[in-house]
N, C-alpha and C. Protein backbone atom coordinates (compact mmCIF):
# COMPACT_ATOMS: atom_id res chain seq x y z
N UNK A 1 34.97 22.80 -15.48
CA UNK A 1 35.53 24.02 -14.97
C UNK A 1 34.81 24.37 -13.66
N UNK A 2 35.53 24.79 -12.69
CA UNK A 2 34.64 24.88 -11.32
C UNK A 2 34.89 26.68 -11.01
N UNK A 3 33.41 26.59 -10.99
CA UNK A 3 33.20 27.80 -10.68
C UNK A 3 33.63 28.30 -9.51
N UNK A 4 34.03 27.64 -8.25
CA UNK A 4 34.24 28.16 -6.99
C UNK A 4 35.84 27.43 -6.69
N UNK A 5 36.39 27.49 -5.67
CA UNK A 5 37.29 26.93 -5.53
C UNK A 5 36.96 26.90 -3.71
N UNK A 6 36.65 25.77 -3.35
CA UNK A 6 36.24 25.81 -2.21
C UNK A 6 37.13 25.05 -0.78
N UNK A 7 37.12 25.77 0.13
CA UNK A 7 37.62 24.88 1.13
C UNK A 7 36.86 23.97 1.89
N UNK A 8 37.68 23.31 2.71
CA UNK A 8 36.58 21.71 3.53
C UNK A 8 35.95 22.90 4.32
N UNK A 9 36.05 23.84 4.52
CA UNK A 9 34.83 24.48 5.68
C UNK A 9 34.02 25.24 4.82
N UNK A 10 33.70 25.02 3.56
CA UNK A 10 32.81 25.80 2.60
C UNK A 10 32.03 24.31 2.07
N UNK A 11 32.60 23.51 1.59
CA UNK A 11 32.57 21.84 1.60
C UNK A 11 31.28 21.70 2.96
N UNK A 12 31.79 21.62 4.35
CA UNK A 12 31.11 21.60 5.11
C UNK A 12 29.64 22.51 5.48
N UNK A 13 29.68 23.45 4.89
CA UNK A 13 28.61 24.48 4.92
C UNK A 13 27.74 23.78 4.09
N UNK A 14 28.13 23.48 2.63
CA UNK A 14 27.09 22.84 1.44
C UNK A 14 26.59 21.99 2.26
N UNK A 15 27.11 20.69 3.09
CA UNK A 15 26.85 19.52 3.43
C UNK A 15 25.46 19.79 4.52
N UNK A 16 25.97 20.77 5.44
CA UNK A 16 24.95 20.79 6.58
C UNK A 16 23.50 21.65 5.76
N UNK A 17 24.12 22.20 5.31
CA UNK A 17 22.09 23.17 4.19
C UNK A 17 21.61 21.54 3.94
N UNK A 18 23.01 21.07 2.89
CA UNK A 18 21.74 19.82 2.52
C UNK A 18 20.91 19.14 3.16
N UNK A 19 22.06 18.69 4.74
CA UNK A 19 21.15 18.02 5.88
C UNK A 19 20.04 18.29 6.52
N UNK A 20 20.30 19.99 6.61
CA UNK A 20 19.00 20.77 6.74
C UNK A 20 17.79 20.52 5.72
N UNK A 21 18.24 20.64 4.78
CA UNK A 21 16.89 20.53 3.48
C UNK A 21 16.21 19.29 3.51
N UNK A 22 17.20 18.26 3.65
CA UNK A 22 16.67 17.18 3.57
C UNK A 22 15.40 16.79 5.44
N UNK A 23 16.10 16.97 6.60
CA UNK A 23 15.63 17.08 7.76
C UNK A 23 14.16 18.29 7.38
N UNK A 24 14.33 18.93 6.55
CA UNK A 24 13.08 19.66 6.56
C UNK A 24 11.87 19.13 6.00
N UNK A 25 12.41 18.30 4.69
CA UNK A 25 11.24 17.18 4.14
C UNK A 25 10.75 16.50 5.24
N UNK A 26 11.37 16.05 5.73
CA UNK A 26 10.19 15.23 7.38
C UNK A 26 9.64 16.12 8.60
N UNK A 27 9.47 16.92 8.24
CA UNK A 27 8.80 17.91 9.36
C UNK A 27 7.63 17.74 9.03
N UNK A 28 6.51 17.45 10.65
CA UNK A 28 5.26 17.22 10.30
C UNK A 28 4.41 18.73 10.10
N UNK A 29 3.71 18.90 9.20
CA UNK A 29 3.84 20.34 8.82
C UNK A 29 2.23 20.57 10.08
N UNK A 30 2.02 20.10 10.90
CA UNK A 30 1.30 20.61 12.16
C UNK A 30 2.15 20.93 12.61
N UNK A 31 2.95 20.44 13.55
CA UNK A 31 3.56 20.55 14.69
C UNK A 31 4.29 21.84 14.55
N UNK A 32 3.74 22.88 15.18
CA UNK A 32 4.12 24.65 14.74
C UNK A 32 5.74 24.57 15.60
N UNK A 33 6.41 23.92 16.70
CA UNK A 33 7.30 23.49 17.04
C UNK A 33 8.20 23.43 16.58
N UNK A 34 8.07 22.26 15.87
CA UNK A 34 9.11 21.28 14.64
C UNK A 34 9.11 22.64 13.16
N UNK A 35 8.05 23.08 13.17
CA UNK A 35 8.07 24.10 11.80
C UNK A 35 8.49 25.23 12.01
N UNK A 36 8.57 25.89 13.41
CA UNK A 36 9.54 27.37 13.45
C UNK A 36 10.66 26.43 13.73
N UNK A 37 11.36 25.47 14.31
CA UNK A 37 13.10 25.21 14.47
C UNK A 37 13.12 24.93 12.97
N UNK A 38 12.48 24.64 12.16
CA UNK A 38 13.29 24.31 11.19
C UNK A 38 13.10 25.36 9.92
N UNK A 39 12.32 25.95 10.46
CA UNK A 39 12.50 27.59 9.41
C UNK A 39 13.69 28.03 10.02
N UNK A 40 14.21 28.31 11.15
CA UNK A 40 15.18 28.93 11.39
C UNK A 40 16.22 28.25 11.55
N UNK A 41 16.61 26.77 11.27
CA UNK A 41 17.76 26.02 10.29
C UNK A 41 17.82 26.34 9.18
N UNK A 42 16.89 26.37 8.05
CA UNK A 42 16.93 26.36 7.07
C UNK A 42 17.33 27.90 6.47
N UNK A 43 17.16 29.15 7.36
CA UNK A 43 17.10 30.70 7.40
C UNK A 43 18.55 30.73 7.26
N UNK A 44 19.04 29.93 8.34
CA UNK A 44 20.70 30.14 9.20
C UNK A 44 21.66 29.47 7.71
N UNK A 45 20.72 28.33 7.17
CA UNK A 45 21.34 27.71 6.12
C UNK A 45 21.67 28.43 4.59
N UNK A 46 20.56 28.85 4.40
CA UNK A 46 20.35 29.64 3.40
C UNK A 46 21.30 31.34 3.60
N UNK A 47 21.58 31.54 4.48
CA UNK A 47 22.25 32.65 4.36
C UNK A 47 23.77 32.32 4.52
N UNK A 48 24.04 30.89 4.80
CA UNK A 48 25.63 30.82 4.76
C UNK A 48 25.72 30.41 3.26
N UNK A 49 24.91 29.84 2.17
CA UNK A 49 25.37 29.69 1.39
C UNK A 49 24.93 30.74 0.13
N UNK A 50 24.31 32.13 0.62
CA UNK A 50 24.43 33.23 0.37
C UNK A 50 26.02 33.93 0.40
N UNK A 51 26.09 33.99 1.13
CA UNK A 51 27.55 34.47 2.08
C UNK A 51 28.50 33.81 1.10
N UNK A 52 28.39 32.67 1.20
CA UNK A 52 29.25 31.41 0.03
C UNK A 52 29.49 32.02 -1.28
N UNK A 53 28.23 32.35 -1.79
CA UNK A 53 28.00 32.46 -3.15
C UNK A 53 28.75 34.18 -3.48
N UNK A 54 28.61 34.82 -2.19
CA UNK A 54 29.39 36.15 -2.51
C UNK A 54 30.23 36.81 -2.40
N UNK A 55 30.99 35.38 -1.89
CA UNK A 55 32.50 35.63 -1.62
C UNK A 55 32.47 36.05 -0.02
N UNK A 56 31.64 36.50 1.10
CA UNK A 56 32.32 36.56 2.16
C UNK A 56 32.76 35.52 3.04
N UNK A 57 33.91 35.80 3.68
CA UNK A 57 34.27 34.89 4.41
C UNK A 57 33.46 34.36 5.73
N UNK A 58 33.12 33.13 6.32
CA UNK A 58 32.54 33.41 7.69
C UNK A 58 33.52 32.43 8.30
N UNK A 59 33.24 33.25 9.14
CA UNK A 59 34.87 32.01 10.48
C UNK A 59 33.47 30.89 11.16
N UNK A 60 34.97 30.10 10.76
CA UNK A 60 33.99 28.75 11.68
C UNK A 60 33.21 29.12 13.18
N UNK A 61 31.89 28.58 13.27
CA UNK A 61 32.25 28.67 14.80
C UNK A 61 31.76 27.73 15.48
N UNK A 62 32.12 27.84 17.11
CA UNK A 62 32.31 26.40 17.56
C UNK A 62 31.01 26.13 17.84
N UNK A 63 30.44 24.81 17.39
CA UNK A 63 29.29 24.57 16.78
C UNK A 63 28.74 24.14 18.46
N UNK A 64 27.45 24.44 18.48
CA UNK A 64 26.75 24.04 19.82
C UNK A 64 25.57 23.31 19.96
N UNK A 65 25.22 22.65 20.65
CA UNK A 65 23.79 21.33 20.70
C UNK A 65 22.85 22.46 20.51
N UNK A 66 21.84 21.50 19.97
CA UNK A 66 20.47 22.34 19.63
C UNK A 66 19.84 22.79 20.39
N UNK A 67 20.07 22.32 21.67
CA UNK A 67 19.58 22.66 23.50
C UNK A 67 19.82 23.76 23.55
N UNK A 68 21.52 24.28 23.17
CA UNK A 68 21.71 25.42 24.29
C UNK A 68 20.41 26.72 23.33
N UNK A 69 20.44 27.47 24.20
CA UNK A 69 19.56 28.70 24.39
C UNK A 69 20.40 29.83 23.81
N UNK A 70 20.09 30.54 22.75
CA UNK A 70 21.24 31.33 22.20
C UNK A 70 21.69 32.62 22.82
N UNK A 71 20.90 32.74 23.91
CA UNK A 71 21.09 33.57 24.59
C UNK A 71 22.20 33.08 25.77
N UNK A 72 22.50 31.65 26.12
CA UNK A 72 23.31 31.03 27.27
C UNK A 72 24.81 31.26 26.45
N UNK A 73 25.66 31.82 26.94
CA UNK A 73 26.97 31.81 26.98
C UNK A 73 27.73 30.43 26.54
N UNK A 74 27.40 30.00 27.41
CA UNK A 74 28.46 28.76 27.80
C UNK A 74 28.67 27.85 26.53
N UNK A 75 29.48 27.14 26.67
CA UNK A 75 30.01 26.38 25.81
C UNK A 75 29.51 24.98 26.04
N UNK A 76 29.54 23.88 25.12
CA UNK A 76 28.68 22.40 25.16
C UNK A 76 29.84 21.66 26.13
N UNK A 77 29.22 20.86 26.95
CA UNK A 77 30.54 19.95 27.94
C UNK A 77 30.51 18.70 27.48
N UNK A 78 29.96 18.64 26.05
CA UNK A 78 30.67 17.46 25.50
C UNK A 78 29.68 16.91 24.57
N UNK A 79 29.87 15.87 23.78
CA UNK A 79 29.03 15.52 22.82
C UNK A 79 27.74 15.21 23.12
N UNK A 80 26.86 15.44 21.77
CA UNK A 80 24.93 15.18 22.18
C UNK A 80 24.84 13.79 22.71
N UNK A 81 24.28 13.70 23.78
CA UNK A 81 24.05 12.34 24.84
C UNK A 81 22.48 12.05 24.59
N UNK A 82 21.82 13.41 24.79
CA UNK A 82 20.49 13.18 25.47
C UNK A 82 19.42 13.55 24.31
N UNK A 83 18.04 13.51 24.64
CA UNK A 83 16.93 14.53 23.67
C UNK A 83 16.01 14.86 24.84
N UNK A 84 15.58 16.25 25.04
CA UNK A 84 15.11 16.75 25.56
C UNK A 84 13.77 16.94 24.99
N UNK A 85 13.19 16.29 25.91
CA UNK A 85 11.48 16.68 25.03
C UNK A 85 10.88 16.84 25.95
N UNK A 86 9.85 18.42 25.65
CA UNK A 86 8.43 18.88 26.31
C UNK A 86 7.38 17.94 26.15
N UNK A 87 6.68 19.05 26.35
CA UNK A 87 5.11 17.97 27.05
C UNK A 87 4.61 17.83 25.64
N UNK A 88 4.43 18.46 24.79
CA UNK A 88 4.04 18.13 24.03
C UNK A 88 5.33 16.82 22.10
N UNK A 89 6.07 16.88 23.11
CA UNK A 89 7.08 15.60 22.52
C UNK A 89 7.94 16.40 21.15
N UNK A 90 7.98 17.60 21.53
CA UNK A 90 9.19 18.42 20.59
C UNK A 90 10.23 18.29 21.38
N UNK A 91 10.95 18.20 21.12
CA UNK A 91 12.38 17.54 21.28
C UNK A 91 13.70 18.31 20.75
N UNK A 92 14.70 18.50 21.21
CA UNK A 92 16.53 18.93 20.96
C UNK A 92 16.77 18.20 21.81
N UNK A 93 17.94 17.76 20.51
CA UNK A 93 19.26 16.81 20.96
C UNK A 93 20.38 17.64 21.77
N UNK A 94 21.27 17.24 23.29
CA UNK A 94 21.57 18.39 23.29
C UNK A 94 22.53 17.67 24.28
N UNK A 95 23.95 18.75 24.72
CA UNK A 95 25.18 17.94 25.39
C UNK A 95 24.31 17.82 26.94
N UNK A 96 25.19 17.39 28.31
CA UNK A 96 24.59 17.05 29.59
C UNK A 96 24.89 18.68 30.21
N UNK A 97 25.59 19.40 30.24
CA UNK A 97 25.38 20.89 30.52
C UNK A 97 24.07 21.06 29.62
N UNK A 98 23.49 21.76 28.39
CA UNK A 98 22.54 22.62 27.93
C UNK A 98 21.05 21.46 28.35
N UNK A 99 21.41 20.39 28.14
CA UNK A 99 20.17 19.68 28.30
C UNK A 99 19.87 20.14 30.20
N UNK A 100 20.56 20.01 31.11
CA UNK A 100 20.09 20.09 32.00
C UNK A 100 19.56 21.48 32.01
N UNK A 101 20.20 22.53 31.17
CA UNK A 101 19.25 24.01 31.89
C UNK A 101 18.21 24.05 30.99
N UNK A 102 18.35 23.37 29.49
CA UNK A 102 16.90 23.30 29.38
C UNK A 102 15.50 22.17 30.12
N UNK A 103 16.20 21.31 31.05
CA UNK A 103 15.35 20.63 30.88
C UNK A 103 14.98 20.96 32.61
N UNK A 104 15.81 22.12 33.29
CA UNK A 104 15.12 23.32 34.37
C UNK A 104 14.15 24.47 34.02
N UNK A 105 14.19 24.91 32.48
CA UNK A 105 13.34 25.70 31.89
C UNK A 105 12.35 25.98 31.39
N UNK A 106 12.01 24.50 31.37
CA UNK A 106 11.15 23.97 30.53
C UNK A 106 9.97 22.99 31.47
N UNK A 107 8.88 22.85 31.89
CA UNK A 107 7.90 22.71 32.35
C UNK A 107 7.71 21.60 32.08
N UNK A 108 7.59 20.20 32.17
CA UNK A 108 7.01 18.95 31.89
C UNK A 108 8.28 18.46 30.83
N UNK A 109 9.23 19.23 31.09
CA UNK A 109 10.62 18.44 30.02
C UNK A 109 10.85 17.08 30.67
N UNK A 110 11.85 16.37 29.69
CA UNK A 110 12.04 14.97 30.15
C UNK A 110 13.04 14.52 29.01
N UNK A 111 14.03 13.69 29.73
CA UNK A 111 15.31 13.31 29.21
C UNK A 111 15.39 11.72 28.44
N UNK A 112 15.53 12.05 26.87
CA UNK A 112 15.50 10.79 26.54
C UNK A 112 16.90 10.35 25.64
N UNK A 113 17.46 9.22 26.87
CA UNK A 113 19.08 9.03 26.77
C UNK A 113 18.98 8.80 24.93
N UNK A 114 20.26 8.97 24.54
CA UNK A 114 20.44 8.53 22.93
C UNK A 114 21.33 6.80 22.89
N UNK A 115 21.02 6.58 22.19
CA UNK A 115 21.31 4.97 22.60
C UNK A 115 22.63 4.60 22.87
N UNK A 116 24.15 5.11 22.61
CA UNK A 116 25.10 5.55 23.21
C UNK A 116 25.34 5.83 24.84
N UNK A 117 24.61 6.83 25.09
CA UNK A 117 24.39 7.37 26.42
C UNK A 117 24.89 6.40 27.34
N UNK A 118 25.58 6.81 28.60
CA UNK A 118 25.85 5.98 29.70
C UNK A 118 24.79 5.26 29.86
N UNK A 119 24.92 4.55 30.53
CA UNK A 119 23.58 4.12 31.94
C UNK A 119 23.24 4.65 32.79
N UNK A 120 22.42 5.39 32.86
CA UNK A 120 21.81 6.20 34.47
C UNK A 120 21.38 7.73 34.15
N UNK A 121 22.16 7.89 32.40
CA UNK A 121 22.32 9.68 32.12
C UNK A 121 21.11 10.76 32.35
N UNK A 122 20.18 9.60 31.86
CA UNK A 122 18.76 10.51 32.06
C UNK A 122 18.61 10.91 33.26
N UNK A 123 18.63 10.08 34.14
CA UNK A 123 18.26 9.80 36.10
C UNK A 123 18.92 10.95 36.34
N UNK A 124 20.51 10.83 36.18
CA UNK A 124 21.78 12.08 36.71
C UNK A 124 20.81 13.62 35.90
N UNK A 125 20.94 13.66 34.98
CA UNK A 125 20.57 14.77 34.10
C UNK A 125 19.44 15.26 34.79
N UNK A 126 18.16 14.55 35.22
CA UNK A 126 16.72 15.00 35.47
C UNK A 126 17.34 15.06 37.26
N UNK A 127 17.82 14.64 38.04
CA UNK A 127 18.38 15.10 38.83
C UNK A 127 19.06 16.63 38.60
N UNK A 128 19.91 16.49 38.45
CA UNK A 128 20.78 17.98 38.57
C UNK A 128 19.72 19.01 37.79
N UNK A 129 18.50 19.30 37.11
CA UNK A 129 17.61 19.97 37.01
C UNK A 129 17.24 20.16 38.14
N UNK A 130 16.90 19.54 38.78
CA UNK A 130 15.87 19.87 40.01
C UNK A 130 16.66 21.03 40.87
N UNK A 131 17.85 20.48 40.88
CA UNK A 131 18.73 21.49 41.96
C UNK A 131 19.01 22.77 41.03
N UNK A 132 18.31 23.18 39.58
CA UNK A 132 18.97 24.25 38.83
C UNK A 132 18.15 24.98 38.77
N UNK A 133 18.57 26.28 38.54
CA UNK A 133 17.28 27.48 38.60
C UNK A 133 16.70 27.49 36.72
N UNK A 134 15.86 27.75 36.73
CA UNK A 134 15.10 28.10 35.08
C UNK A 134 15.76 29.08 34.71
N UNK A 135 16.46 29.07 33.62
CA UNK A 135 17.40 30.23 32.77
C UNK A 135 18.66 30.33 33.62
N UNK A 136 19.85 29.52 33.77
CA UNK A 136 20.83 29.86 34.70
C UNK A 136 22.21 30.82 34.09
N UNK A 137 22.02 31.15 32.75
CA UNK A 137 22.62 31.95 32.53
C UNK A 137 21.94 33.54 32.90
N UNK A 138 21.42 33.79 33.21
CA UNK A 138 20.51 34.75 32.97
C UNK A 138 21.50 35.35 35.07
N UNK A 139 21.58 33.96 35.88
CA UNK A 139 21.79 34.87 36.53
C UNK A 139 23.00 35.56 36.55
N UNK A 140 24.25 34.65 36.18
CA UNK A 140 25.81 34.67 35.46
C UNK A 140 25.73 36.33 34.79
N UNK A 141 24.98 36.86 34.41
CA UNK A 141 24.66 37.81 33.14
C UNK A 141 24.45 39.18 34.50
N UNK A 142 23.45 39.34 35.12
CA UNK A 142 23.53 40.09 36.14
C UNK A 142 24.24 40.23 37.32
């Protein structure tokens, strides 16, 4: 007898907590980095399948690379290409729009293509940083 009667986008909610839960078992529990992003996966996770469990509805939404900045507007210009990693080698996977303004925002960032990736993506990407201001939504906003 099933207690819920669920749709593929409630289906999909279970799936990503799990991915989360499971992605949280490999977090190196130094790296204070890797351990606040994934408290606040696991926060974001845990309250959709709260939400789940109490009947409210949540509308899909259009899901965005781990790059963008939740404060940036904009929308992803296309699937995760790149990983963006600081100086100290914390890292988001993230589309070629959010990776480049994070990787203008970010101080000693550096673009590491995903094995897919064109040829050259990193080069283009760490290019068009240089020409971008740090936080470029921020000026869009004023």
């Amino acid at each position: 007898m099933a207690r819920f009667t669920l749709t593929s986008f409630d289906r999909y909610r279970i799936a990503a907590a799990r991915e989360t839960l499971a992605a949280a078992a490999a977090v190196n529990l130094l790296d204070g980095t890797a351990m606040a992003r994934i408290i606040g996966r696991l926060e974001t996770s845990l309250k959709d399948l709260v939400d789940l469990v109490d009947g409210q509805a949540a509308e899909p939404v259009a899901s965005r690379c781990p790059a963008a900045h939740p404060e940036d507007p904009t929308p992803c210009s296309g699937p995760v290409v790149v990983t963006v990693l600081d100086s100290t080698n914390a890292g988001a996977d993230g589309c070629e729009h959010h990776a480049v303004s994070l990787l203008a925002s970010v101080a000693g960032a550096r673009p590491v293509p995903k094995p897919d990736a064109p040829a050259g993506l990193a080069v283009r990407l760490f290019r068009a940083a240089q020409h971008t201001r740090p936080y470029p939504w921020r000026e869009a906003q004023s």
